[in-house]
PDB file of N, CA and C in Angstrom:
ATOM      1  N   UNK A   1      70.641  20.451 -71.723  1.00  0.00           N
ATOM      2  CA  UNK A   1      69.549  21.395 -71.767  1.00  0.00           C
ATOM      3  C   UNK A   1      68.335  20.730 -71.117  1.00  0.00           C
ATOM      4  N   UNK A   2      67.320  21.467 -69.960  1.00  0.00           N
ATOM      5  CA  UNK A   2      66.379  20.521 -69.480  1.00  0.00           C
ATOM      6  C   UNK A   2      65.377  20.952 -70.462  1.00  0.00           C
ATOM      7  N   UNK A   3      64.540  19.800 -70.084  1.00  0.00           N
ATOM      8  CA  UNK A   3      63.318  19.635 -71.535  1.00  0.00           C
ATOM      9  C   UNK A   3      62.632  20.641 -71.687  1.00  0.00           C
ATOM     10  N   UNK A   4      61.855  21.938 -70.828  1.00  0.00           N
ATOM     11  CA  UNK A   4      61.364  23.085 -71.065  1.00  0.00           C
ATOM     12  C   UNK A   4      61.949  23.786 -71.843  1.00  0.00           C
ATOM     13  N   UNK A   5      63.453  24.526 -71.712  1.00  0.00           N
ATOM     14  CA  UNK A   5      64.263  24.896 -72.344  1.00  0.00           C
ATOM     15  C   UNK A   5      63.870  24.217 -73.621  1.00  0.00           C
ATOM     16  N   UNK A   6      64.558  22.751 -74.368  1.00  0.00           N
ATOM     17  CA  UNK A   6      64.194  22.172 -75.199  1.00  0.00           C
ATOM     18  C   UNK A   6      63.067  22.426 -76.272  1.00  0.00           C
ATOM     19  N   UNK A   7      61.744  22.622 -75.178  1.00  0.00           N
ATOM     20  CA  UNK A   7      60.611  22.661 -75.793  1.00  0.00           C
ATOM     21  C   UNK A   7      60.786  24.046 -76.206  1.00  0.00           C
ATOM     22  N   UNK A   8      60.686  24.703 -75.608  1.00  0.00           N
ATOM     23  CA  UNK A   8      60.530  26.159 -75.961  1.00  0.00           C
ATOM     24  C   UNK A   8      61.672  27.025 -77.079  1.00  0.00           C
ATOM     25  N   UNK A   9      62.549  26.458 -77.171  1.00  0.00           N
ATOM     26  CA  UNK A   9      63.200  26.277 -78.122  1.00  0.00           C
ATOM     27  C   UNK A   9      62.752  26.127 -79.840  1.00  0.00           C
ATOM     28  N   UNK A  10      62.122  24.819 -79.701  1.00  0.00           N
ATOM     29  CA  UNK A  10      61.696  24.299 -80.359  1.00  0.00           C
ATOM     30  C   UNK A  10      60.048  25.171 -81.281  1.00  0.00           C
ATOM     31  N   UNK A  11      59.773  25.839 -80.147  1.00  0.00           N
ATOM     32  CA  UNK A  11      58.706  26.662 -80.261  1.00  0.00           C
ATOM     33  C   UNK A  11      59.202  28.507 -80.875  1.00  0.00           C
ATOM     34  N   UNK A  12      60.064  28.698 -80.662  1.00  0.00           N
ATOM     35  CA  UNK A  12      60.552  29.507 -81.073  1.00  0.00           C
ATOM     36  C   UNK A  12      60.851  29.867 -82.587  1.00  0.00           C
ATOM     37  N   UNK A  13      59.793  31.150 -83.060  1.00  0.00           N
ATOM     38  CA  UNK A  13      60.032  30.976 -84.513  1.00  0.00           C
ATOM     39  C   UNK A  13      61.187  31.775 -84.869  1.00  0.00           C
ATOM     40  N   UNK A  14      61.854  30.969 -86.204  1.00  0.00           N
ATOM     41  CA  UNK A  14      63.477  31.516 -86.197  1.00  0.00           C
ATOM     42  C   UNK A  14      63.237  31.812 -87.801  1.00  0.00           C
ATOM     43  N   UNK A  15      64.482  32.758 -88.378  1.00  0.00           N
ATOM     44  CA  UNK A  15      64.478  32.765 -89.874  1.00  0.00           C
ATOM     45  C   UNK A  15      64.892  32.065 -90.588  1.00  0.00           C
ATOM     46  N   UNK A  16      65.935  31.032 -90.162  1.00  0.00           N
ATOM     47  CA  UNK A  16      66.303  30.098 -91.017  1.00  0.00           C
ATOM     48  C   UNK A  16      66.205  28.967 -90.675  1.00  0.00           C
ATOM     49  N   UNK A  17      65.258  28.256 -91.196  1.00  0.00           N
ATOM     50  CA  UNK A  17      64.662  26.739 -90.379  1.00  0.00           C
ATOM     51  C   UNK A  17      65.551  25.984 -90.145  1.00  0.00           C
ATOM     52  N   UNK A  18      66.779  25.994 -91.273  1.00  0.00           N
ATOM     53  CA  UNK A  18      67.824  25.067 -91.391  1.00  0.00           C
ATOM     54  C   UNK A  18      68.610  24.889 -90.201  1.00  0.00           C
ATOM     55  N   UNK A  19      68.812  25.866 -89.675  1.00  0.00           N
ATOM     56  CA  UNK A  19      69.642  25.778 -88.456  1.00  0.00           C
ATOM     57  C   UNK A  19      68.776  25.166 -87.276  1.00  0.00           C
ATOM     58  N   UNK A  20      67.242  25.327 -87.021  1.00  0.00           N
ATOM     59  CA  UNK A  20      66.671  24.721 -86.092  1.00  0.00           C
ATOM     60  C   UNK A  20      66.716  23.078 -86.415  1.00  0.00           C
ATOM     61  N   UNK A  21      66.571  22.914 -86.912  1.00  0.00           N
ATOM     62  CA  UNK A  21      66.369  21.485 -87.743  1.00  0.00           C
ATOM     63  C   UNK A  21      68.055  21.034 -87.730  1.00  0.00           C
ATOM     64  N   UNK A  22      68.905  21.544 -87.953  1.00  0.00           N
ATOM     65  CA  UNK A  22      70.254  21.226 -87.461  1.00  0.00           C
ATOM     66  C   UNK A  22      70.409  21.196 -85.791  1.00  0.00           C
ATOM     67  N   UNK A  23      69.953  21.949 -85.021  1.00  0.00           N
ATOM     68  CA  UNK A  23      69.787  22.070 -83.527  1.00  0.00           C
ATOM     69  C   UNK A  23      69.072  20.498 -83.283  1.00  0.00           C
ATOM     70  N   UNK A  24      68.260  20.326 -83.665  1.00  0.00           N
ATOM     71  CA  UNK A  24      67.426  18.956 -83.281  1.00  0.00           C
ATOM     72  C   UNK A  24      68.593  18.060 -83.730  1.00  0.00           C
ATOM     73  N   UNK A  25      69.229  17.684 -84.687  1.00  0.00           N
ATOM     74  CA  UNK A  25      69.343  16.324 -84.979  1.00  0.00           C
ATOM     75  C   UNK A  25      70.531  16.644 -84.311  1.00  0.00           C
ATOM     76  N   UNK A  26      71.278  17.534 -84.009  1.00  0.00           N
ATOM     77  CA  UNK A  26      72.534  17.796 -83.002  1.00  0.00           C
ATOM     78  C   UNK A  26      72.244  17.491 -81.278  1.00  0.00           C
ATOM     79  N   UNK A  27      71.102  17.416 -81.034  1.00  0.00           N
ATOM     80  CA  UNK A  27      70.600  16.989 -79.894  1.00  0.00           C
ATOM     81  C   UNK A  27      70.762  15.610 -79.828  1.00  0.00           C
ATOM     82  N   UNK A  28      70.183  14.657 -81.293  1.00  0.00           N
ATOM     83  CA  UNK A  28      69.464  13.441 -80.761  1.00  0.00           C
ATOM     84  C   UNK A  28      70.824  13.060 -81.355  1.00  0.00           C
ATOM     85  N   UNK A  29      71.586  13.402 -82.224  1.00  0.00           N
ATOM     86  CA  UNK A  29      72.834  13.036 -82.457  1.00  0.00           C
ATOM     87  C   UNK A  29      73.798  13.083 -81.314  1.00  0.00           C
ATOM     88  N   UNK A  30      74.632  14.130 -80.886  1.00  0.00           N
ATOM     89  CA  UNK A  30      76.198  14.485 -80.736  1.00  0.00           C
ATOM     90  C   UNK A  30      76.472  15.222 -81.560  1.00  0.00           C
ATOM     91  N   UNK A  31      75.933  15.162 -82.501  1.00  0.00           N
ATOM     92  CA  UNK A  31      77.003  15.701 -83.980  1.00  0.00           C
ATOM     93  C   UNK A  31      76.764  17.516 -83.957  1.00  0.00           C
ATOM     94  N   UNK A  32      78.482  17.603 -84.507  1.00  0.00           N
ATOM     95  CA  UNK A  32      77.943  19.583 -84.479  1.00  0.00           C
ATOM     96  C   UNK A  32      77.782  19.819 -85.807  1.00  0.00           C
ATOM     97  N   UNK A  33      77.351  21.103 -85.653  1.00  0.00           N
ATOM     98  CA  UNK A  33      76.830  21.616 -86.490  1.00  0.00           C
ATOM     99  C   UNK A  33      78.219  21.484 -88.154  1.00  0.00           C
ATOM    100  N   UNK A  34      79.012  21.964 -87.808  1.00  0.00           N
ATOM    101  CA  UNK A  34      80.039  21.189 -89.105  1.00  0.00           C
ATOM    102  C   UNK A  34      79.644  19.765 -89.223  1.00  0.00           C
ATOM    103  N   UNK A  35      79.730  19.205 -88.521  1.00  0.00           N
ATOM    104  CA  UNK A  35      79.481  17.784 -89.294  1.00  0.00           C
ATOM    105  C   UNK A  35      78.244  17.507 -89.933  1.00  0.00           C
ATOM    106  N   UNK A  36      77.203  17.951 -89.199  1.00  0.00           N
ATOM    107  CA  UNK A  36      75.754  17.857 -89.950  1.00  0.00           C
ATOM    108  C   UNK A  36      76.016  18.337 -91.382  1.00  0.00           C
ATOM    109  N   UNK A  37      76.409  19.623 -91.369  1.00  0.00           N
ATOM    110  CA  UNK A  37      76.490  20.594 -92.412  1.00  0.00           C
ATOM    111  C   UNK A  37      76.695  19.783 -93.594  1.00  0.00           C
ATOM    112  N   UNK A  38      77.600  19.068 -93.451  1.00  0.00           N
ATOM    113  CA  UNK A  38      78.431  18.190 -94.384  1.00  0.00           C
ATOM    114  C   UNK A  38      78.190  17.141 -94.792  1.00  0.00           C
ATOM    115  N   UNK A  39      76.433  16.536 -94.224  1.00  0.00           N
ATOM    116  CA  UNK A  39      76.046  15.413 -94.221  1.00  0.00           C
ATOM    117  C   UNK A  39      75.495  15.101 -95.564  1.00  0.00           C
ATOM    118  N   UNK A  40      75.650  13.843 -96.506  1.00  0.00           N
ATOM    119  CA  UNK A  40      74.752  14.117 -97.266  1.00  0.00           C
ATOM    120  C   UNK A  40      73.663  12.595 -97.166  1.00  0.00           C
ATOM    121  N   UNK A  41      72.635  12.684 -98.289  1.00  0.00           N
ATOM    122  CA  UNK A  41      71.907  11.829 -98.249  1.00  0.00           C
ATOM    123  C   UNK A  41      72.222  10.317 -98.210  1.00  0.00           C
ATOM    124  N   UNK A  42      73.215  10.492 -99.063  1.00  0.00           N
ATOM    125  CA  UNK A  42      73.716   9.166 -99.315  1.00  0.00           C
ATOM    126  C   UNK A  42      74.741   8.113 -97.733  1.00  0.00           C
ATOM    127  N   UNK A  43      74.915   9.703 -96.864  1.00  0.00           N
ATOM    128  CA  UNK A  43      75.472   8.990 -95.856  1.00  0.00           C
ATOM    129  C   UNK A  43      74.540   8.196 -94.616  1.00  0.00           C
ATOM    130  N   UNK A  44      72.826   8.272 -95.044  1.00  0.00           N
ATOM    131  CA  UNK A  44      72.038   7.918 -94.158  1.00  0.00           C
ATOM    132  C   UNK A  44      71.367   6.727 -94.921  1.00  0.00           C
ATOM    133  N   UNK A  45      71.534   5.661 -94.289  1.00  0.00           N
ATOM    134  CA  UNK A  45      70.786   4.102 -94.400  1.00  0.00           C
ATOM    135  C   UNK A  45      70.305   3.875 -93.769  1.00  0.00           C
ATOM    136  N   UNK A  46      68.774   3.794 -93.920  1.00  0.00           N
ATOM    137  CA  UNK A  46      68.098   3.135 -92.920  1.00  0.00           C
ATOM    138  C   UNK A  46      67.291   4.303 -91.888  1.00  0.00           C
ATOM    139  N   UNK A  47      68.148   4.011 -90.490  1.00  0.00           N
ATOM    140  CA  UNK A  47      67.889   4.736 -89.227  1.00  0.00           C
ATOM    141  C   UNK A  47      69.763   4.849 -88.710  1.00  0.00           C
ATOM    142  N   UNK A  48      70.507   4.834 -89.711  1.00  0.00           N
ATOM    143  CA  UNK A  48      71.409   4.998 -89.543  1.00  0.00           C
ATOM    144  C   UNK A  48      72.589   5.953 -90.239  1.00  0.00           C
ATOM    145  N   UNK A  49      73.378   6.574 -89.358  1.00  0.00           N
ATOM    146  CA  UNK A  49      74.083   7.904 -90.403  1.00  0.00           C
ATOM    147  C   UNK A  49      75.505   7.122 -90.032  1.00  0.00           C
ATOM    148  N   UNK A  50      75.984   7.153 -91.301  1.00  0.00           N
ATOM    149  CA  UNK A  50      77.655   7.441 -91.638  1.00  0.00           C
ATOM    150  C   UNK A  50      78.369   8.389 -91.204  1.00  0.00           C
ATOM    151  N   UNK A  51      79.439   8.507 -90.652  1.00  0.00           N
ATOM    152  CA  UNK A  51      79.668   9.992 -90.793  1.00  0.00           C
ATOM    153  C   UNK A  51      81.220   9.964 -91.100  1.00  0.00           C
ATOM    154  N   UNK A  52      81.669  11.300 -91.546  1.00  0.00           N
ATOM    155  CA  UNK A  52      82.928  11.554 -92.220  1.00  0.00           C
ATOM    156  C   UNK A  52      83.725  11.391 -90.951  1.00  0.00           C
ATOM    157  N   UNK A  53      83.329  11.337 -89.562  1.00  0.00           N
ATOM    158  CA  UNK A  53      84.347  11.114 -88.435  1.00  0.00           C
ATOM    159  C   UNK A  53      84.982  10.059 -88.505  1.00  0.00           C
ATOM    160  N   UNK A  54      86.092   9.884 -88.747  1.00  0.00           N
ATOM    161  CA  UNK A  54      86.658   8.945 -88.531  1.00  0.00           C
ATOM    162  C   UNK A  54      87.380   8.605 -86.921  1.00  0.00           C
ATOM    163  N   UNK A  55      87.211   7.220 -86.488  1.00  0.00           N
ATOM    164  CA  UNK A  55      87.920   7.086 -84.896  1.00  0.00           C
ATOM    165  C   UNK A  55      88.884   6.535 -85.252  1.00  0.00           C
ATOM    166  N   UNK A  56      89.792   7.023 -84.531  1.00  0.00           N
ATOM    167  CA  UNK A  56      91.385   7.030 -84.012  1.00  0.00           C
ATOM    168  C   UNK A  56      91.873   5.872 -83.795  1.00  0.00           C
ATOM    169  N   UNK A  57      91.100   5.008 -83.374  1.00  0.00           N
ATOM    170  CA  UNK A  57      91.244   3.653 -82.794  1.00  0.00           C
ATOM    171  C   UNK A  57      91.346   2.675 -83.768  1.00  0.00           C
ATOM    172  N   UNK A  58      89.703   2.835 -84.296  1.00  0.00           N
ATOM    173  CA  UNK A  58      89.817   1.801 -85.783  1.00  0.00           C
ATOM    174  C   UNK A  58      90.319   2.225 -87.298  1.00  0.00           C
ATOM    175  N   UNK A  59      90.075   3.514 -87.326  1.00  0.00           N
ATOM    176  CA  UNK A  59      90.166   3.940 -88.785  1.00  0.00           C
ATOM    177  C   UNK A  59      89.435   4.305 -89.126  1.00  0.00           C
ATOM    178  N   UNK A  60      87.870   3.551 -89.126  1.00  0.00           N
ATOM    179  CA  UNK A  60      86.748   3.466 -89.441  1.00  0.00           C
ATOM    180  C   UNK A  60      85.790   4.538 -89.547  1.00  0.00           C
ATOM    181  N   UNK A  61      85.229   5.023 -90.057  1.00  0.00           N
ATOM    182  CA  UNK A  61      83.983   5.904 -89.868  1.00  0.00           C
ATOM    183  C   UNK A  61      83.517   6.085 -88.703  1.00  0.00           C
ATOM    184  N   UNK A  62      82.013   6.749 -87.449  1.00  0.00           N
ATOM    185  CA  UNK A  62      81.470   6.760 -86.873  1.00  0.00           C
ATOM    186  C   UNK A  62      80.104   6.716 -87.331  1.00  0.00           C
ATOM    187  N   UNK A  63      79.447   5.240 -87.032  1.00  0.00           N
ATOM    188  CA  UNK A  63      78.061   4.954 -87.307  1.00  0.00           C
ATOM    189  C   UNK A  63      77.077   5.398 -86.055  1.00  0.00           C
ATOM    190  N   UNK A  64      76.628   6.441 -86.275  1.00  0.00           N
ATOM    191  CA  UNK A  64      74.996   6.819 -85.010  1.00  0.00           C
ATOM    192  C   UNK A  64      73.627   5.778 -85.518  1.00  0.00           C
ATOM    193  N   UNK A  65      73.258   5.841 -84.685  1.00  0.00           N
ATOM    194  CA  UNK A  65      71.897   4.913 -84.756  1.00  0.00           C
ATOM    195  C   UNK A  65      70.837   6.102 -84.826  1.00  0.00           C
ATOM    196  N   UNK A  66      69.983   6.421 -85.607  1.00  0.00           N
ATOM    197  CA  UNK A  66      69.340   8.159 -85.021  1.00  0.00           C
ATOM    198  C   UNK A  66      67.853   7.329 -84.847  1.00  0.00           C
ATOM    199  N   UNK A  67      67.586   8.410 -83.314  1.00  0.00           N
ATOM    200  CA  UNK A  67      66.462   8.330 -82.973  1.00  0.00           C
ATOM    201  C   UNK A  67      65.231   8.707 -84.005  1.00  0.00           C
ATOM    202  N   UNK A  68      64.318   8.293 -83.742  1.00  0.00           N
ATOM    203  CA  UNK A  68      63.048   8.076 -84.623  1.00  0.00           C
ATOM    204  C   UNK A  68      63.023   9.934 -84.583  1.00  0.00           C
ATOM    205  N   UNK A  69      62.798  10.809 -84.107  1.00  0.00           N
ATOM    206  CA  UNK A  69      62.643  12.163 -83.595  1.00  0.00           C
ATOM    207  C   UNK A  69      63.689  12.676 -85.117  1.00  0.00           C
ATOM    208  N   UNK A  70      64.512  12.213 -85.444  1.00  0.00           N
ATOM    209  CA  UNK A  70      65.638  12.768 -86.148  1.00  0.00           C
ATOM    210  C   UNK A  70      64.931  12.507 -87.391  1.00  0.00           C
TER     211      UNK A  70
END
């Protein structure tokens, strides 16, 4: 999405905040909207989210680093 788009977006008043506020951290994330959905508090340390994804490779969870914006 180029940044006007973005902005204006962002500017756009909506009825359910939740979903805009899911739109943002799905930006600065990757993450869709199911996975956010599903996020809870306890999966965020720090500046950092847990997430229920697990990779294929290790087993392991998927750790994001989230931008300050998030």
């Amino acid at each position: 999405m180029e940044a006007d788009g973005y902005i204006k977006m962002l500017e756009t008043p909506v009825s359910n905040n939740e979903v805009k506020e899911a739109f943002v951290v799905s930006c600065y994330t990757g993450l869709r909207w199911c996975d956010i959905r599903d996020l809870k508090w306890e999966d965020i340390k720090g500046d950092q989210i847990t997430t229920r994804i697990i990779q294929a490779k290790t087993g392991k969870p998927v750790i994001i680093n989230m931008h300050p914006i998030v």
